[in-house]
N, C-alpha and C. Protein backbone atom coordinates (compact mmCIF):
# COMPACT_ATOMS: atom_id res chain seq x y z
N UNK A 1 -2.90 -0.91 -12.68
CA UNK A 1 -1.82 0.04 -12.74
C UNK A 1 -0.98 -0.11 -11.48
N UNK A 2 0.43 -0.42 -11.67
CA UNK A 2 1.41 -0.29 -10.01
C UNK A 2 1.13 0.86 -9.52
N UNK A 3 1.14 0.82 -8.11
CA UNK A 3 1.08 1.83 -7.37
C UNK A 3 2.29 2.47 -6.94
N UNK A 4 2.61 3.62 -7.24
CA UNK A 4 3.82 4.46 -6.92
C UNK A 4 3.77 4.72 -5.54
N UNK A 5 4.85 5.27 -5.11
CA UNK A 5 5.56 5.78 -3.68
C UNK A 5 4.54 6.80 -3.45
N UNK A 6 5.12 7.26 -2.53
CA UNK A 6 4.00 8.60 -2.14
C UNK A 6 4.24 9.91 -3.16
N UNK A 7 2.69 10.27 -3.34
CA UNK A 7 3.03 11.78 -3.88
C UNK A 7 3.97 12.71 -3.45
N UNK A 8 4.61 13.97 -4.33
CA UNK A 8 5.03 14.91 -3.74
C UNK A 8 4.12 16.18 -3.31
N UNK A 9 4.99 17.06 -2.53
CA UNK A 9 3.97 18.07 -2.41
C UNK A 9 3.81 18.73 -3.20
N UNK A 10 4.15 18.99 -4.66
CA UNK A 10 3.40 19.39 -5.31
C UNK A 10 2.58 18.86 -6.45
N UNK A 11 2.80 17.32 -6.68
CA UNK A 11 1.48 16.78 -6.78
C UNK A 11 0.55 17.08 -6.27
N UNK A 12 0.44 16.99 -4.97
CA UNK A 12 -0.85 16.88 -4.02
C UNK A 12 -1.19 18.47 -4.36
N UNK A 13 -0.43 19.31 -4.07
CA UNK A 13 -1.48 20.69 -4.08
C UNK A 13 -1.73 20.81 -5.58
N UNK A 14 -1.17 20.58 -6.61
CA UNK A 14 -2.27 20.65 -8.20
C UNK A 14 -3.34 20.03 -7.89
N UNK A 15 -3.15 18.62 -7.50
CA UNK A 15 -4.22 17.93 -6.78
C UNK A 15 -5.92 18.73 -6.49
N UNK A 16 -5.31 18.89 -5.57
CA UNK A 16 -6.10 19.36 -4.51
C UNK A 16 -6.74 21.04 -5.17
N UNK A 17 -6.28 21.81 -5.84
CA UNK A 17 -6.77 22.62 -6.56
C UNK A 17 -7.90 22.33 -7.55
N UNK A 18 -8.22 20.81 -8.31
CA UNK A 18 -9.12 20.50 -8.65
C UNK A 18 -10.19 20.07 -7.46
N UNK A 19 -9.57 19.73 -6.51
CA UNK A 19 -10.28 19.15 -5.50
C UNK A 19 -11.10 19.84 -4.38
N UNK A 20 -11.59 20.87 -4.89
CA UNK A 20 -12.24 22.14 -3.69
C UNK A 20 -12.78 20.76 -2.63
N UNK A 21 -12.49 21.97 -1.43
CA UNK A 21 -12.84 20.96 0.00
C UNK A 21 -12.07 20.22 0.53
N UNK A 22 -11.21 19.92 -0.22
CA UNK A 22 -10.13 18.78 0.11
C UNK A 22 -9.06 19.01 0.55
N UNK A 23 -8.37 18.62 2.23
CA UNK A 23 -7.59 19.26 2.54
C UNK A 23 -6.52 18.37 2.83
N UNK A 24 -5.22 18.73 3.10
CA UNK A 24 -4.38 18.15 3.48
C UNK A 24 -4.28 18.11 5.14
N UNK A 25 -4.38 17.45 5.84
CA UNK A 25 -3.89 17.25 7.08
C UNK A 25 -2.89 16.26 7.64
N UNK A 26 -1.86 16.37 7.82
CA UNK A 26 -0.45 15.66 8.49
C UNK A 26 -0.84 15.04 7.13
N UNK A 27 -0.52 13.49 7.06
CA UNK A 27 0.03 12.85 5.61
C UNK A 27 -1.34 12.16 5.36
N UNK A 28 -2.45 12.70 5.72
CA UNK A 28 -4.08 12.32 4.79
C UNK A 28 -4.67 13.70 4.12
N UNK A 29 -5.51 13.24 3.19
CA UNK A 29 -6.33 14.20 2.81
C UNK A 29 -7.85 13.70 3.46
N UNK A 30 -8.54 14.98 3.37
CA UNK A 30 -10.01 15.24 4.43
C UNK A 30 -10.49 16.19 3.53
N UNK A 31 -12.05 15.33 4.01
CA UNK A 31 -13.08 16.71 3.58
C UNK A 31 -14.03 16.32 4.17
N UNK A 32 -15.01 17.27 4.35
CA UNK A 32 -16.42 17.00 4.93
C UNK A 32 -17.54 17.17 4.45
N UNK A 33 -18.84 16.64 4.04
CA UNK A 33 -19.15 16.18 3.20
C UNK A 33 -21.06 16.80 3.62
N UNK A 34 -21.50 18.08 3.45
CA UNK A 34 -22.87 18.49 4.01
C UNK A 34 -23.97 17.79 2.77
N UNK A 35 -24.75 16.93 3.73
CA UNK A 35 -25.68 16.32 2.65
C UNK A 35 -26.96 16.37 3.00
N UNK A 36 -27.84 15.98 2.34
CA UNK A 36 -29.25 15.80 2.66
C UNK A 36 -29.78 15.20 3.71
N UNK A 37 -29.31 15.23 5.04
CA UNK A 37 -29.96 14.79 5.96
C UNK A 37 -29.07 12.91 6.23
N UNK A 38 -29.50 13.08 7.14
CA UNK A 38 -29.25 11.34 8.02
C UNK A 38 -28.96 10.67 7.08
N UNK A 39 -30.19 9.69 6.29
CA UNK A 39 -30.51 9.33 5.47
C UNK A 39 -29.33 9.40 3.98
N UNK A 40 -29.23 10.58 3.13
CA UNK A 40 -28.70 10.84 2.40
C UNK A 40 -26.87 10.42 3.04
N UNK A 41 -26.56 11.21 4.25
CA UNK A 41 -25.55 10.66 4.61
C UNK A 41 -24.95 9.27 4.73
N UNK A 42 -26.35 8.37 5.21
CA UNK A 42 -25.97 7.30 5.17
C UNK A 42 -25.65 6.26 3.39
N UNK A 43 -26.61 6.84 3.02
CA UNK A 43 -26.24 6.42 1.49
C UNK A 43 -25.22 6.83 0.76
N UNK A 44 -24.75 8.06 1.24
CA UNK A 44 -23.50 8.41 0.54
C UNK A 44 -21.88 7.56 0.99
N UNK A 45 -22.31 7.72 2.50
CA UNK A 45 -21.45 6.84 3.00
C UNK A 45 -21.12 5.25 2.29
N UNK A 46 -22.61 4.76 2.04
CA UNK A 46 -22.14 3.28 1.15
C UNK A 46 -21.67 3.27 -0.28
N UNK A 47 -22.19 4.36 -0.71
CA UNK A 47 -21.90 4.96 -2.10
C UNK A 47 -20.06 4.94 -1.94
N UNK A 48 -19.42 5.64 -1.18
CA UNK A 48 -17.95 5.66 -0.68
C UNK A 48 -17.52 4.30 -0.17
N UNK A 49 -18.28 3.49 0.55
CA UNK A 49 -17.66 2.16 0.66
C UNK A 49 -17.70 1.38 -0.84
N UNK A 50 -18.30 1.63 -1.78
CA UNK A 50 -18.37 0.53 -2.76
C UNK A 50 -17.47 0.99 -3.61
N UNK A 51 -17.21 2.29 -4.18
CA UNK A 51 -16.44 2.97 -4.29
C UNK A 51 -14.52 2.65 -3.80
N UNK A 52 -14.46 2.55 -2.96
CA UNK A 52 -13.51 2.02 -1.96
C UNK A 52 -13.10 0.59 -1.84
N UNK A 53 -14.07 0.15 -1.96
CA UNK A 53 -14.39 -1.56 -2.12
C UNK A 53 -13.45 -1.79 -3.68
N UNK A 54 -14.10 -1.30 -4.17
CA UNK A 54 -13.63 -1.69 -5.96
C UNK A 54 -12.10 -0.93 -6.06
N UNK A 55 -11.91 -0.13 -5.44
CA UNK A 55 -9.79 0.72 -5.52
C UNK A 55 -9.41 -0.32 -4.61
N UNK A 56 -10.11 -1.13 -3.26
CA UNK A 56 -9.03 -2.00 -2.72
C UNK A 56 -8.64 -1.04 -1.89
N UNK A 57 -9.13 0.40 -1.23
CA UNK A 57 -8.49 1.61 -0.67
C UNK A 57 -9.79 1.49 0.02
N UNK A 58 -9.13 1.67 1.95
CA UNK A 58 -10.46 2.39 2.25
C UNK A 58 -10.57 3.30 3.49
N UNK A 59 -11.10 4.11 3.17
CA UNK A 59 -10.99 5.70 4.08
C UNK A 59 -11.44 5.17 4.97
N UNK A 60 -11.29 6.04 6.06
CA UNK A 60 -11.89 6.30 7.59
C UNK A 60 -13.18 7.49 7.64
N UNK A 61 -14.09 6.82 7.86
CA UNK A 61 -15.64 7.74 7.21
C UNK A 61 -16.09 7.70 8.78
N UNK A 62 -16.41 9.16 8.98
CA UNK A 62 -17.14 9.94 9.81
C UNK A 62 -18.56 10.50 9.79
N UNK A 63 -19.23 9.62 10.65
CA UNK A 63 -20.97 10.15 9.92
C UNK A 63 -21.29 11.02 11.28
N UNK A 64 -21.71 12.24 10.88
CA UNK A 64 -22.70 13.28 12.35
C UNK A 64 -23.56 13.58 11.47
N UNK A 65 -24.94 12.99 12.04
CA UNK A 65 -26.04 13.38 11.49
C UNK A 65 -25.59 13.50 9.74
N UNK A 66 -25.52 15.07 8.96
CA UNK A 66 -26.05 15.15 7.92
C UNK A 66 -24.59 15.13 7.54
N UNK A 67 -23.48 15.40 8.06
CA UNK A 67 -22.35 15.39 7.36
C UNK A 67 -21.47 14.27 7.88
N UNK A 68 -20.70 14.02 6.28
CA UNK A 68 -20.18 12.65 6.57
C UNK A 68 -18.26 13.20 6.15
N UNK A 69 -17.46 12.83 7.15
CA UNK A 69 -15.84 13.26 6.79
C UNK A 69 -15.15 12.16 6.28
N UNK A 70 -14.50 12.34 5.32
CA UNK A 70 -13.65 11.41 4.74
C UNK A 70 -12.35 11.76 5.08
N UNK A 71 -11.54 10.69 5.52
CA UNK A 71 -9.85 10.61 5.46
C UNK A 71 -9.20 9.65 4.84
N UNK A 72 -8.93 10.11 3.91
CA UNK A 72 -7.68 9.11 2.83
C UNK A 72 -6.10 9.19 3.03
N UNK A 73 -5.89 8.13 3.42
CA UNK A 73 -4.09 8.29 3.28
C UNK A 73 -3.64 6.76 3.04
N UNK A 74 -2.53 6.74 2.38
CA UNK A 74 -1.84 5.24 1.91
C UNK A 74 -0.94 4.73 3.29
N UNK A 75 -2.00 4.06 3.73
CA UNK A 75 -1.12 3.69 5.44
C UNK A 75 0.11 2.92 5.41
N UNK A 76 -0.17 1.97 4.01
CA UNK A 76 1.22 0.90 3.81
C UNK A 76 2.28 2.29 2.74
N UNK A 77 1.98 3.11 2.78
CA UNK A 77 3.26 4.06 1.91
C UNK A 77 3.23 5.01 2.96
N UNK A 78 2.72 5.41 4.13
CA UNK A 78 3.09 6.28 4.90
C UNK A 78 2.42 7.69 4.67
N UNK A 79 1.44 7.49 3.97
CA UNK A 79 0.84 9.44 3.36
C UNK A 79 0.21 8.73 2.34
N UNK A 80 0.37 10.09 1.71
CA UNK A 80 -0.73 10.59 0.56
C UNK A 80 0.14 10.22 -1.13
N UNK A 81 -0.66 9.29 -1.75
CA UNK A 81 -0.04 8.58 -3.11
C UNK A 81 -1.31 8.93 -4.15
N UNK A 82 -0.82 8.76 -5.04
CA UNK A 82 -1.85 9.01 -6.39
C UNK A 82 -3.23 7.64 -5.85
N UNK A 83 -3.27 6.73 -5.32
CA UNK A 83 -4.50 6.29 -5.28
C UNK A 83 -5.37 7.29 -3.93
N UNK A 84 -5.17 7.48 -2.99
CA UNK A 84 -6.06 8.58 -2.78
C UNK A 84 -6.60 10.04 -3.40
N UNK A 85 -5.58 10.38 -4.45
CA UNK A 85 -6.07 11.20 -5.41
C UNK A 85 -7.36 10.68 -6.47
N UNK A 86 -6.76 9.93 -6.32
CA UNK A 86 -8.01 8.85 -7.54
C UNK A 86 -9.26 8.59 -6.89
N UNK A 87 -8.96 8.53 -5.77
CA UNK A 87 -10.11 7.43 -5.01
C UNK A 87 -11.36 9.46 -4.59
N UNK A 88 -10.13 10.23 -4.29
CA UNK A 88 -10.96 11.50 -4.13
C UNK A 88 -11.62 12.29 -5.06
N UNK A 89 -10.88 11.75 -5.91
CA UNK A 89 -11.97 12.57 -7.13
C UNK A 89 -13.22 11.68 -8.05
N UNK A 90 -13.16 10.19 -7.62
CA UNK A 90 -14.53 9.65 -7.64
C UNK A 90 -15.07 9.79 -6.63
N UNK A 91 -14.95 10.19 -5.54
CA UNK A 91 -15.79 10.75 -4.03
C UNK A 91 -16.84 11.68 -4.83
N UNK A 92 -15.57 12.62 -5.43
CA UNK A 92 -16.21 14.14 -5.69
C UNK A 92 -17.42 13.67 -6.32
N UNK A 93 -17.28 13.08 -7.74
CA UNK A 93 -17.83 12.36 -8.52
C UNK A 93 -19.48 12.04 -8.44
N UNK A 94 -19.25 10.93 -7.16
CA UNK A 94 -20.26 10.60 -6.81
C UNK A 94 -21.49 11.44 -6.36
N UNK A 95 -20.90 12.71 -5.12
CA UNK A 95 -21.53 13.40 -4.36
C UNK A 95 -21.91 14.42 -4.41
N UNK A 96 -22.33 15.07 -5.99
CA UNK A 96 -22.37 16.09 -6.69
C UNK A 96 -23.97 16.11 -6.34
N UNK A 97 -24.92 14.68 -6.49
CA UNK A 97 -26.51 14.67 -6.46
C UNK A 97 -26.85 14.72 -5.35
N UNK A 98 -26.17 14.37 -4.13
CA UNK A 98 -26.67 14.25 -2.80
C UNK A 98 -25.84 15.31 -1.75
N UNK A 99 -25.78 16.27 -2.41
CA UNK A 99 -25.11 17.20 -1.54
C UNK A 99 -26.29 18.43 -0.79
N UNK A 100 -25.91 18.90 0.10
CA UNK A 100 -27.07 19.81 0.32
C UNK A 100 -27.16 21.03 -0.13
């Protein structure tokens, strides 16, 4: 599928209304991610790289101990575009079993 220009803002906030947790900050979206310990964090974290790997998109992942932060933004469009919407709601997806 071509990738469009950047979202508008009110794309992003319908968005993001499915997206509990998920926030907008300057032109990325963030969330932080409380999981089962070290361990679980670290697997979720690769769970999000492979994830990431396969969109060709890839966040800036923050691991402390049990929680892991994600930041998505389209660096070559300047902000926030429908593939970080996409890419955030297979995050969600994924991290439904390993959450704490």
């Amino acid at each position: 599928m071509p990738e469009k220009g950047l979202s508008t803002d009110a794309e992003i906030k319908a968005a993001l209304r499915e997206l509990p947790g998920w926030k907008e900050q300057g032109k990325s979206l963030v969330k932080t991610f409380d999981l089962k310990g070290f361990k679980a964090a670290m697997a979720f974290a690769g769970t999000v790289g492979e994830l990431a790997d396969r969109a060709d998109h890839h966040p800036d992942i923050l691991i402390q101990l049990s929680k892991v932060t994600l930041t998505l933004t389209s660096h070559d469009k300047g902000g926030v575009t429908d593939r970080d919407l996409r890419l955030a709601r297979q995050i969600d997806a994924a991290a439904k079993d390993q959450m704490a």
